[in-house]
C-alpha atoms as a PDB file:
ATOM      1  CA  UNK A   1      -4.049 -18.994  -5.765  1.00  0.00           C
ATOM      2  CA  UNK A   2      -0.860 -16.791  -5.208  1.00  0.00           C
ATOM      3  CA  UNK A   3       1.772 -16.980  -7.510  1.00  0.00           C
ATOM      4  CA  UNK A   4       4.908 -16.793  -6.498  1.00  0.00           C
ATOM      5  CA  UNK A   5       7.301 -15.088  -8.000  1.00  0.00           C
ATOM      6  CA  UNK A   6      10.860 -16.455  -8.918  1.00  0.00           C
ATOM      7  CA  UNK A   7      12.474 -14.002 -10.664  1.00  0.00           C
ATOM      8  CA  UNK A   8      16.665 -14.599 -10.130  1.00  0.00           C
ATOM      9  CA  UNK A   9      17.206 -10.908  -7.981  1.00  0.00           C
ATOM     10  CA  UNK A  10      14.141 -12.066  -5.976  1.00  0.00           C
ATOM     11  CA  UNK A  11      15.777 -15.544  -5.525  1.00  0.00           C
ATOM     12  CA  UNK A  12      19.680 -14.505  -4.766  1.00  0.00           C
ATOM     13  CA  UNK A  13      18.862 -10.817  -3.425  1.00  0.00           C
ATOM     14  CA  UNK A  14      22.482 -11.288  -1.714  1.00  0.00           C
ATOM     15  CA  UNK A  15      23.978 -11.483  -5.478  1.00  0.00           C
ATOM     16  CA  UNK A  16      22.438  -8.232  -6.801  1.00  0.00           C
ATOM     17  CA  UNK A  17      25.660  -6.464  -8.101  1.00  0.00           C
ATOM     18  CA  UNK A  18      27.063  -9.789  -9.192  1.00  0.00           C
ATOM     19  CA  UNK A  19      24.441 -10.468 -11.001  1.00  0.00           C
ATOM     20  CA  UNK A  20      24.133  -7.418 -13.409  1.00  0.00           C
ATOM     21  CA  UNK A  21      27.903  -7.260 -13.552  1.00  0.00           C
ATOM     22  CA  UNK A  22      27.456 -10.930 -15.132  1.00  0.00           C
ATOM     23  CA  UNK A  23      24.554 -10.134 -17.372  1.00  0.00           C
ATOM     24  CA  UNK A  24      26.640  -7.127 -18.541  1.00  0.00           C
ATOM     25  CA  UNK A  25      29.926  -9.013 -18.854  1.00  0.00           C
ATOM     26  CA  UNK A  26      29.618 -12.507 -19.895  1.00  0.00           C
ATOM     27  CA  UNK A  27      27.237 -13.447 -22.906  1.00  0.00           C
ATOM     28  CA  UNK A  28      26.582 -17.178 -21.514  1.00  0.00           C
ATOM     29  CA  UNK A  29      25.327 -15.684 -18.117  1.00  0.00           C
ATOM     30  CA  UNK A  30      23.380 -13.490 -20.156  1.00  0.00           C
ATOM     31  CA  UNK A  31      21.950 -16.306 -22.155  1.00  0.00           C
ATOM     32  CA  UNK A  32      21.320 -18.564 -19.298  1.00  0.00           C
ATOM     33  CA  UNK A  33      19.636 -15.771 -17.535  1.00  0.00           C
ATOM     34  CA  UNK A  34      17.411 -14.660 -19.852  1.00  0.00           C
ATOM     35  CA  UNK A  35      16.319 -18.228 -20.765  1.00  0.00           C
ATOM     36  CA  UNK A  36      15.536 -18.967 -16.785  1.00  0.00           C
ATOM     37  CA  UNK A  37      12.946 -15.710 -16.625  1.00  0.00           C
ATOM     38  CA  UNK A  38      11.401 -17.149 -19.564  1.00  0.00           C
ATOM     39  CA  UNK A  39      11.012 -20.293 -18.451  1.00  0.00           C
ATOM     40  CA  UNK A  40      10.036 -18.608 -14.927  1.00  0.00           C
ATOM     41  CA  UNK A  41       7.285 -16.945 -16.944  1.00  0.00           C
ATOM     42  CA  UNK A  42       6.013 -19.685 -18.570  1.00  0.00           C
ATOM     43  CA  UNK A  43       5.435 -21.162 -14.986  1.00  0.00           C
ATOM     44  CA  UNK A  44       4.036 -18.310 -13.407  1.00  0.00           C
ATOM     45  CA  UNK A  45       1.429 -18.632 -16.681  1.00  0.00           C
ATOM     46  CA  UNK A  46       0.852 -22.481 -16.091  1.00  0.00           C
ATOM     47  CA  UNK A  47       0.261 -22.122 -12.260  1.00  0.00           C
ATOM     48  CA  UNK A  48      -2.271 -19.146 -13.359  1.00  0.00           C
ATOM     49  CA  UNK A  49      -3.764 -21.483 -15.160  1.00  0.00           C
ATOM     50  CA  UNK A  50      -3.487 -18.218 -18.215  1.00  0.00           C
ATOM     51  CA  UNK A  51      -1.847 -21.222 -20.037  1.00  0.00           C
ATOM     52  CA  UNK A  52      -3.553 -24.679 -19.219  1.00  0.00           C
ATOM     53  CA  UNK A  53      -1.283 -27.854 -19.526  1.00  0.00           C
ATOM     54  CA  UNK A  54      -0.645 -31.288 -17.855  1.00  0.00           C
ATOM     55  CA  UNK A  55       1.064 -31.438 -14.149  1.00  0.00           C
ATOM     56  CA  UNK A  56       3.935 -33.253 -16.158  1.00  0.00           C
ATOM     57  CA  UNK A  57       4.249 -30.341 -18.403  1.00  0.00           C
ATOM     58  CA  UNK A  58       4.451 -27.893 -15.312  1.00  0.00           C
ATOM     59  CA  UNK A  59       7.157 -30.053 -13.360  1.00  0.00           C
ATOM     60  CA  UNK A  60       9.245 -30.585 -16.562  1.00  0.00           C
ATOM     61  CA  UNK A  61       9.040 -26.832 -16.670  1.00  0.00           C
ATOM     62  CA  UNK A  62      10.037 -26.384 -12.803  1.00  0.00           C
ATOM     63  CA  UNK A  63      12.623 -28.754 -13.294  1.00  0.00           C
ATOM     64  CA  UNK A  64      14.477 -27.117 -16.070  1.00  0.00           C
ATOM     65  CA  UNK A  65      14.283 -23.444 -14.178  1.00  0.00           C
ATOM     66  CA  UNK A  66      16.009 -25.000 -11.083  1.00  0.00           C
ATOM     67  CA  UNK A  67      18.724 -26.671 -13.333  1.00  0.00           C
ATOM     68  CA  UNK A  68      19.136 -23.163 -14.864  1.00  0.00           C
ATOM     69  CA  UNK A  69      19.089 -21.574 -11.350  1.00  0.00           C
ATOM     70  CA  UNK A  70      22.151 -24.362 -10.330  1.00  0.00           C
ATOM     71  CA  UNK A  71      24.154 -23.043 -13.454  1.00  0.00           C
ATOM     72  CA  UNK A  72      23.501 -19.002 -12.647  1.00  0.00           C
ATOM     73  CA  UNK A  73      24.061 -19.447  -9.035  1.00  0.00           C
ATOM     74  CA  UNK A  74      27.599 -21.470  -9.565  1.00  0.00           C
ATOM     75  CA  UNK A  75      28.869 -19.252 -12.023  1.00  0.00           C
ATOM     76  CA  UNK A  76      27.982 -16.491  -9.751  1.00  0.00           C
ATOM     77  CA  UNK A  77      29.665 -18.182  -6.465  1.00  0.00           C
ATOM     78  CA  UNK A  78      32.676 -18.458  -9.267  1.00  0.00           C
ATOM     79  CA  UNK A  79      32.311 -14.997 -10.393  1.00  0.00           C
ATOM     80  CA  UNK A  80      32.221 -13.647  -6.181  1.00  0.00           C
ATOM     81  CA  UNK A  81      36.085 -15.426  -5.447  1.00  0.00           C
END
């Protein structure tokens, strides 16, 4: 199985500079940011099956990265006017 890969650059290439400006500038983004690549690893380790858990487990997982995704990309649409 291919894993793909979700990290936020490879997600919102079009919000490169924005998005190490943030990570640089404002602590939250920073927070939110790094919590959403851990969460994106511990998905990529589930789907892998590295780390074996239920399908509920997995979506409540995938579920939480996109809601962290929603917050990054708004405060980055903020950040860009």
């Amino acid at each position: 199985m291919t894993i793909e890969h979700h990290d936020l650059i490879h997600e919102l290439p079009e919000y490169r500079e924005q998005i190490h400006t943030l990570k640089v500038e404002n602590t939250h983004f920073a927070r939110l940011f790094d919590e959403y690549h851990a969460v994106t690893k511990e998905v990529e380790r589930m789907e892998a099956e590295i780390q074996p858990v239920s399908t509920k487990t997995e979506e409540e997982y995938k579920l939480k990265r996109l809601q962290l995704k929603d917050q990054l990309y708004a405060m980055l649409k903020e950040a860009g006017n």
